[in-house]
C-alpha atoms as a PDB file:
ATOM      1  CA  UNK A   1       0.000   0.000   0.000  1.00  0.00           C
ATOM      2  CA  UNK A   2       0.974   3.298  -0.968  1.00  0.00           C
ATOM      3  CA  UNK A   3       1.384   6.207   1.267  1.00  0.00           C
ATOM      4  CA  UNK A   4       2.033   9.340  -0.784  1.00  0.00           C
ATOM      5  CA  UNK A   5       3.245  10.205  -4.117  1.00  0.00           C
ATOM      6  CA  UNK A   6       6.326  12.151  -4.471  1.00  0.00           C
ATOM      7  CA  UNK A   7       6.917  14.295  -7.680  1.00  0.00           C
ATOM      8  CA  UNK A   8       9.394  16.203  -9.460  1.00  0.00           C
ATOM      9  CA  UNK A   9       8.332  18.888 -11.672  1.00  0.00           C
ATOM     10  CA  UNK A  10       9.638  21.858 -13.889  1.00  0.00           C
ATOM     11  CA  UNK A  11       6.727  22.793 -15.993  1.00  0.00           C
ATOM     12  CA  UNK A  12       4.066  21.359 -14.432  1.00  0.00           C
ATOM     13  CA  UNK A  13       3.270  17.735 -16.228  1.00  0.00           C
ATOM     14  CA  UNK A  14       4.514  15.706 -13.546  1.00  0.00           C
ATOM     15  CA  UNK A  15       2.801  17.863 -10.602  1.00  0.00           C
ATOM     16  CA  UNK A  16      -0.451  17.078 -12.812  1.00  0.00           C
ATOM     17  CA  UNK A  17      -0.356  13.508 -13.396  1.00  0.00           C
ATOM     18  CA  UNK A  18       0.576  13.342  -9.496  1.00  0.00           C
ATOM     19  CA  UNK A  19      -2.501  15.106  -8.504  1.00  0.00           C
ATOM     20  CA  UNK A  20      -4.609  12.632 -11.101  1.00  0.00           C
ATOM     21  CA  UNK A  21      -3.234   9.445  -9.074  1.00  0.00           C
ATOM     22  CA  UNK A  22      -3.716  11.369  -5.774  1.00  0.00           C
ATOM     23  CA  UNK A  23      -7.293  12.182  -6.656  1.00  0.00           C
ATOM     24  CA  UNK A  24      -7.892   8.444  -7.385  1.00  0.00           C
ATOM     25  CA  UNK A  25      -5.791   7.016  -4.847  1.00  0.00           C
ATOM     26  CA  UNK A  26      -6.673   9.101  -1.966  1.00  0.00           C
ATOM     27  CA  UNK A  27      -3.234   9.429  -0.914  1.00  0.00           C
ATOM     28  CA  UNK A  28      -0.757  13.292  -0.807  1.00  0.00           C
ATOM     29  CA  UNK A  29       0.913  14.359  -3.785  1.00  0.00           C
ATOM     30  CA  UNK A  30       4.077  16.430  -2.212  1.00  0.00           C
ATOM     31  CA  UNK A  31       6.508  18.188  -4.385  1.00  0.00           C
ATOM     32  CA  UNK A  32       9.942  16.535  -3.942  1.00  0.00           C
ATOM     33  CA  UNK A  33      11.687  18.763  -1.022  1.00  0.00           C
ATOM     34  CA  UNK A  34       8.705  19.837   0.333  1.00  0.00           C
ATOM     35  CA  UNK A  35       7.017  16.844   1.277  1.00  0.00           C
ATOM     36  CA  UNK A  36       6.454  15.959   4.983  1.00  0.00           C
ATOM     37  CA  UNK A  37       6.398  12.205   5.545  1.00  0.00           C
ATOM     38  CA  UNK A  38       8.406  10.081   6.981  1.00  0.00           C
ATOM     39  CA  UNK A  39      12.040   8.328   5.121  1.00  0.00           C
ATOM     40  CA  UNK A  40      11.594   4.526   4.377  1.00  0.00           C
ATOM     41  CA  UNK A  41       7.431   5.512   3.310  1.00  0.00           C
ATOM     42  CA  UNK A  42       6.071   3.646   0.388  1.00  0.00           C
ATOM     43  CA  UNK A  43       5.281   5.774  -2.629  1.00  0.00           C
ATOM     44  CA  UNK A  44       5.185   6.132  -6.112  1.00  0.00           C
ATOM     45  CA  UNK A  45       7.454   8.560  -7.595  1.00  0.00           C
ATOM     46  CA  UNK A  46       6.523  10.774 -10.433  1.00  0.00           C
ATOM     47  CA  UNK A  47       9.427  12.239 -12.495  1.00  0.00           C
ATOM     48  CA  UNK A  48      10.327  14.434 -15.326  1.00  0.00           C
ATOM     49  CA  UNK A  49      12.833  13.047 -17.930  1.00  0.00           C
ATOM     50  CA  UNK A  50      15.633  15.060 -19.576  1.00  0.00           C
ATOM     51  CA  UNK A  51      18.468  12.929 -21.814  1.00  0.00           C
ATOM     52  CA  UNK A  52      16.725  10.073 -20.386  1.00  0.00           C
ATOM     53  CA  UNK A  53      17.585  10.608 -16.653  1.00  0.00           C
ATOM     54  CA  UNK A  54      14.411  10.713 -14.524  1.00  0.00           C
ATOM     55  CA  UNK A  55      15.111  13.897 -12.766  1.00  0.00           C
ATOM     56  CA  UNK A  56      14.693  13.716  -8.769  1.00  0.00           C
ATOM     57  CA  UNK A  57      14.592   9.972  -8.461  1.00  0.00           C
ATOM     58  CA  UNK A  58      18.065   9.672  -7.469  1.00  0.00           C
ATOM     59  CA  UNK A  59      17.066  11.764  -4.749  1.00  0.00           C
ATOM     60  CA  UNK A  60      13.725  10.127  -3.904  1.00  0.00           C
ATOM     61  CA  UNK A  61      15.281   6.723  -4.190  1.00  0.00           C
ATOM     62  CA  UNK A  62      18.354   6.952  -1.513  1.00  0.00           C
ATOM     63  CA  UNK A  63      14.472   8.653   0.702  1.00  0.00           C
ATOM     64  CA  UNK A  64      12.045   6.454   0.008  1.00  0.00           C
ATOM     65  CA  UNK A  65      10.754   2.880  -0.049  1.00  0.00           C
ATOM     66  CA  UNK A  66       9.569   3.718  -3.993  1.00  0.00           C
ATOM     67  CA  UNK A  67       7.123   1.254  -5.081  1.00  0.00           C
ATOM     68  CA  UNK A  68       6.051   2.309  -8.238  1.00  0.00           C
ATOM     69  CA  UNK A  69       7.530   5.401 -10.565  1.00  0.00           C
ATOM     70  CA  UNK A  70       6.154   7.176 -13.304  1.00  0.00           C
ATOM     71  CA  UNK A  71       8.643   8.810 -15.884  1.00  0.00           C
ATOM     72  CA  UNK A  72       7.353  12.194 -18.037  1.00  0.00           C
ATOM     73  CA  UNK A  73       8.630  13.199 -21.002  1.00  0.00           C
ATOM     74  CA  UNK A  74       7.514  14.936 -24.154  1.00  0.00           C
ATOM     75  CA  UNK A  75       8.360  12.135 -26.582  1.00  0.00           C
ATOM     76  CA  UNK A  76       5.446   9.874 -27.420  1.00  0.00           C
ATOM     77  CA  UNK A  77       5.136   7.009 -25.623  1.00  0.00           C
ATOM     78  CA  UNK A  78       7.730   3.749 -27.136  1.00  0.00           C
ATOM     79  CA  UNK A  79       8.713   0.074 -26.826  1.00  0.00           C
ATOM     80  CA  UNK A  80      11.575   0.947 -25.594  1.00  0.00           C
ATOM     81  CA  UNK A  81      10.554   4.062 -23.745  1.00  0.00           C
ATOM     82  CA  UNK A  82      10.275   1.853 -20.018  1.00  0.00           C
ATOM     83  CA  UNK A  83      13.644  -0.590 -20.927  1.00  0.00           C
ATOM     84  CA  UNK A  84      15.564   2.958 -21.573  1.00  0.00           C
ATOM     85  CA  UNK A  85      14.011   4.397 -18.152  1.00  0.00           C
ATOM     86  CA  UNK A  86      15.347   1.342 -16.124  1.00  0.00           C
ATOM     87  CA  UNK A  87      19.199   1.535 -17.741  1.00  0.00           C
ATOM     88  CA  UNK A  88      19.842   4.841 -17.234  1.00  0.00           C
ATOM     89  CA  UNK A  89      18.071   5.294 -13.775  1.00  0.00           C
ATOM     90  CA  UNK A  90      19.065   1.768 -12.790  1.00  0.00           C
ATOM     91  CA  UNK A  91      15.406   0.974 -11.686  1.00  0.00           C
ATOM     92  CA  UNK A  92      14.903  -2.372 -10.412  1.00  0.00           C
ATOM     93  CA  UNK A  93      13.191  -5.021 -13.052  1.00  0.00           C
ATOM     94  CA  UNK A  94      10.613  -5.718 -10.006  1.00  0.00           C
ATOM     95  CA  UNK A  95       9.481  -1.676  -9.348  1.00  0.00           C
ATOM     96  CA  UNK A  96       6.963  -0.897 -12.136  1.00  0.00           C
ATOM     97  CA  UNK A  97       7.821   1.554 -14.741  1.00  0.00           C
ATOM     98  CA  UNK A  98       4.991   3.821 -16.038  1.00  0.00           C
ATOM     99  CA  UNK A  99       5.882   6.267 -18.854  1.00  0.00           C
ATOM    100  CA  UNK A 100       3.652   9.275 -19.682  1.00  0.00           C
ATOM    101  CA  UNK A 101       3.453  11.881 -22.277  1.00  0.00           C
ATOM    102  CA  UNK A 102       3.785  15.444 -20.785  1.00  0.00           C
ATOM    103  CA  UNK A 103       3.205  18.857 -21.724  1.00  0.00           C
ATOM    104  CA  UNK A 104       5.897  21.367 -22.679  1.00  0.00           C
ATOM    105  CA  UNK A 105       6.700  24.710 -22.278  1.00  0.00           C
ATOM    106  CA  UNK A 106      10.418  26.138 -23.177  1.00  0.00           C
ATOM    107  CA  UNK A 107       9.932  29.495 -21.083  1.00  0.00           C
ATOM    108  CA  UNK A 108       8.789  27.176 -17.875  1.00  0.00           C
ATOM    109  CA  UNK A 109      12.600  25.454 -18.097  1.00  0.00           C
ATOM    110  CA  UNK A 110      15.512  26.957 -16.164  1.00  0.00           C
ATOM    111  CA  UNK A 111      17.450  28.555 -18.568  1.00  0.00           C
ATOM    112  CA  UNK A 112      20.119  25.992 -18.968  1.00  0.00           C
ATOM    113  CA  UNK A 113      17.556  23.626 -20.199  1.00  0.00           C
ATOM    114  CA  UNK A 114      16.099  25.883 -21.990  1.00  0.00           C
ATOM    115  CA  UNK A 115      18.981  26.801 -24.211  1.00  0.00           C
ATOM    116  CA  UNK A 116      19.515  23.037 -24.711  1.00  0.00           C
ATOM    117  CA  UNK A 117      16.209  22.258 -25.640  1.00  0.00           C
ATOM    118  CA  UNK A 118      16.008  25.327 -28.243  1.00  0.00           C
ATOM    119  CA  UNK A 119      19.264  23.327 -29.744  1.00  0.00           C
ATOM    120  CA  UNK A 120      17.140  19.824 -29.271  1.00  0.00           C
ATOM    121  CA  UNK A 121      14.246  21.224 -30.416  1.00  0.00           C
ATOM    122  CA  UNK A 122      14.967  21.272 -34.015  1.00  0.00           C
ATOM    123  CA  UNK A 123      16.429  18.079 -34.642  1.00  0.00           C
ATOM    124  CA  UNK A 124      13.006  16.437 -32.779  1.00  0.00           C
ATOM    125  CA  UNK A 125      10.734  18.593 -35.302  1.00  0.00           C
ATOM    126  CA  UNK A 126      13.106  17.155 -37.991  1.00  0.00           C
ATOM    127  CA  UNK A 127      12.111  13.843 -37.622  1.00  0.00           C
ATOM    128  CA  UNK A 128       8.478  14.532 -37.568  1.00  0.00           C
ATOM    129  CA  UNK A 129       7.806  17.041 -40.467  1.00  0.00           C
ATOM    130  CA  UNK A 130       6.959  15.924 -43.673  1.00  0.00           C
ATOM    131  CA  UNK A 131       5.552  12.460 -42.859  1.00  0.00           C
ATOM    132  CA  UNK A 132       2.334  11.502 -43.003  1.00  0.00           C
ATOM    133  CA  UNK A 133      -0.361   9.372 -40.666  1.00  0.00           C
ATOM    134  CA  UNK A 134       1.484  10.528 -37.669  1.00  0.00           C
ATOM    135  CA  UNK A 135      -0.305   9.488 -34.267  1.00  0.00           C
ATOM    136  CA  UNK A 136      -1.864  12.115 -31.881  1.00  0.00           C
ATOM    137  CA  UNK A 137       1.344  11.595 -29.387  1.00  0.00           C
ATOM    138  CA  UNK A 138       3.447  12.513 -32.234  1.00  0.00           C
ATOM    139  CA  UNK A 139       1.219  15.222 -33.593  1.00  0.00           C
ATOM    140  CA  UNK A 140       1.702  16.927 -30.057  1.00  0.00           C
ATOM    141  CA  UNK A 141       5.142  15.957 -30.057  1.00  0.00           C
ATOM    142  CA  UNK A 142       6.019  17.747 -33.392  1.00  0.00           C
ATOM    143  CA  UNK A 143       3.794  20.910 -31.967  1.00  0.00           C
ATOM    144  CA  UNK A 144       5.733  20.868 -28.881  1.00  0.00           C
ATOM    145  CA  UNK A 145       8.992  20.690 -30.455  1.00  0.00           C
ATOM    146  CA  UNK A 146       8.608  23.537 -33.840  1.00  0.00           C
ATOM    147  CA  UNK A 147       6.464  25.628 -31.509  1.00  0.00           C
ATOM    148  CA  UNK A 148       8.336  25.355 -28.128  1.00  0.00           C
ATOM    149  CA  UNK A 149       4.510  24.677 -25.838  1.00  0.00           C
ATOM    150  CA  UNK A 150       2.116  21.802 -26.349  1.00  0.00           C
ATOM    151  CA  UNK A 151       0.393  19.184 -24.736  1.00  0.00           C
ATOM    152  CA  UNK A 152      -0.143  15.390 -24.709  1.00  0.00           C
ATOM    153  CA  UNK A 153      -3.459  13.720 -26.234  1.00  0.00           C
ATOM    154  CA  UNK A 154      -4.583  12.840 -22.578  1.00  0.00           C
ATOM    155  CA  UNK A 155      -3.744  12.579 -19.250  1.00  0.00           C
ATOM    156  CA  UNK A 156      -4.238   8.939 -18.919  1.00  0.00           C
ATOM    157  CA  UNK A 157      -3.665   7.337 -15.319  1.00  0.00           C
ATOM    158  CA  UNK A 158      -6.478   4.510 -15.053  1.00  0.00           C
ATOM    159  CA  UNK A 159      -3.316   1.590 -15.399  1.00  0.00           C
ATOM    160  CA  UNK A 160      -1.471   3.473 -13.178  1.00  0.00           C
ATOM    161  CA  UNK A 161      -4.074   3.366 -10.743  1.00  0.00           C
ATOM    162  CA  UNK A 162      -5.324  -0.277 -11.198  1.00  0.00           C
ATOM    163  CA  UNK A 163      -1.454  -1.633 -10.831  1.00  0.00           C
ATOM    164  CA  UNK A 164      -1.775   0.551  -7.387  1.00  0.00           C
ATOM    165  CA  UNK A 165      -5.051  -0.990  -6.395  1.00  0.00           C
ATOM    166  CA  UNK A 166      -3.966  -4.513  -6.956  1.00  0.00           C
ATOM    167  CA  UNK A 167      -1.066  -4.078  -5.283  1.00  0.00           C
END
């Protein structure tokens, strides 16, 4: 049983898909830092990826008994999106992995992100314009990237939830 969830956010995707699994849980969503429950606490950890590194979990992990974590990024959704996740933040094969699409915004990033994302930016629009049949995850990935602000397709949590509930 979970406790809390514990999340990491820059621009707010992360704080919103913790307060979605709060709401259906019925368990605190605390910003990482600011949260006020005890170390060794059960709780799924909500995270923000950048180069593939789940920011704050490092953190949350040496804190927390994590049970569960949820990685956000602005990339659609992949096969290989959870085994990538687990090899560069060393997550243990028997912790579930959820992966979300989240919103961007370039102005909401400190400014050293920012200046690498302008730079990322373009080659991620590259690989999207000019091809046809895209999905909706891509379509927002493609906005998110030429445009610099976007959102996912949804804010999808009910497998998150029903992992928690049987567990």
């Amino acid at each position: 049983m979970f406790s809390a969830i514990v999340y990491k956010s820059t621009t707010g995707s992360c704080k919103r898909y913790a307060e979605l699994l709060s709401a259906r849980l019925h368990i605190p969503a605390f910003p990482l830092g600011k949260e006020y429950i005890p170390a060794d606490t059960k709780i799924i950890f909500v995270g923000w990826l950048f180069a593939g590194k789940i920011m704050g979990y490092e953190k949350a992990a040496k804190k927390y008994d994590i049970g569960a974590v949820v990685q956000v990024g602005m990339s659609p959704v992949s096969a290989k999106s959870e085994e990538v996740g687990r090899k560069k933040n060393a997550i243990s094969p028997d912790i579930p992995l959820f992966t979300r699409q989240g919103a961007f915004d370039i102005n909401k990033l400190p400014p050293h992100f920012r200046f690498i994302m302008k730079i990322k930016n373009k080659e991620i629009a590259a690989r999207f314009e000019g091809k046809d049949n895209l999905t909706d995850a891509q379509k927002a990935t493609y906005k998110m990237a030429s445009t610099g602000v976007g959102e996912p397709p949804c804010w999808c949590v009910d497998d998150i939830v029903k992992w928690c509930e049987q567990h």
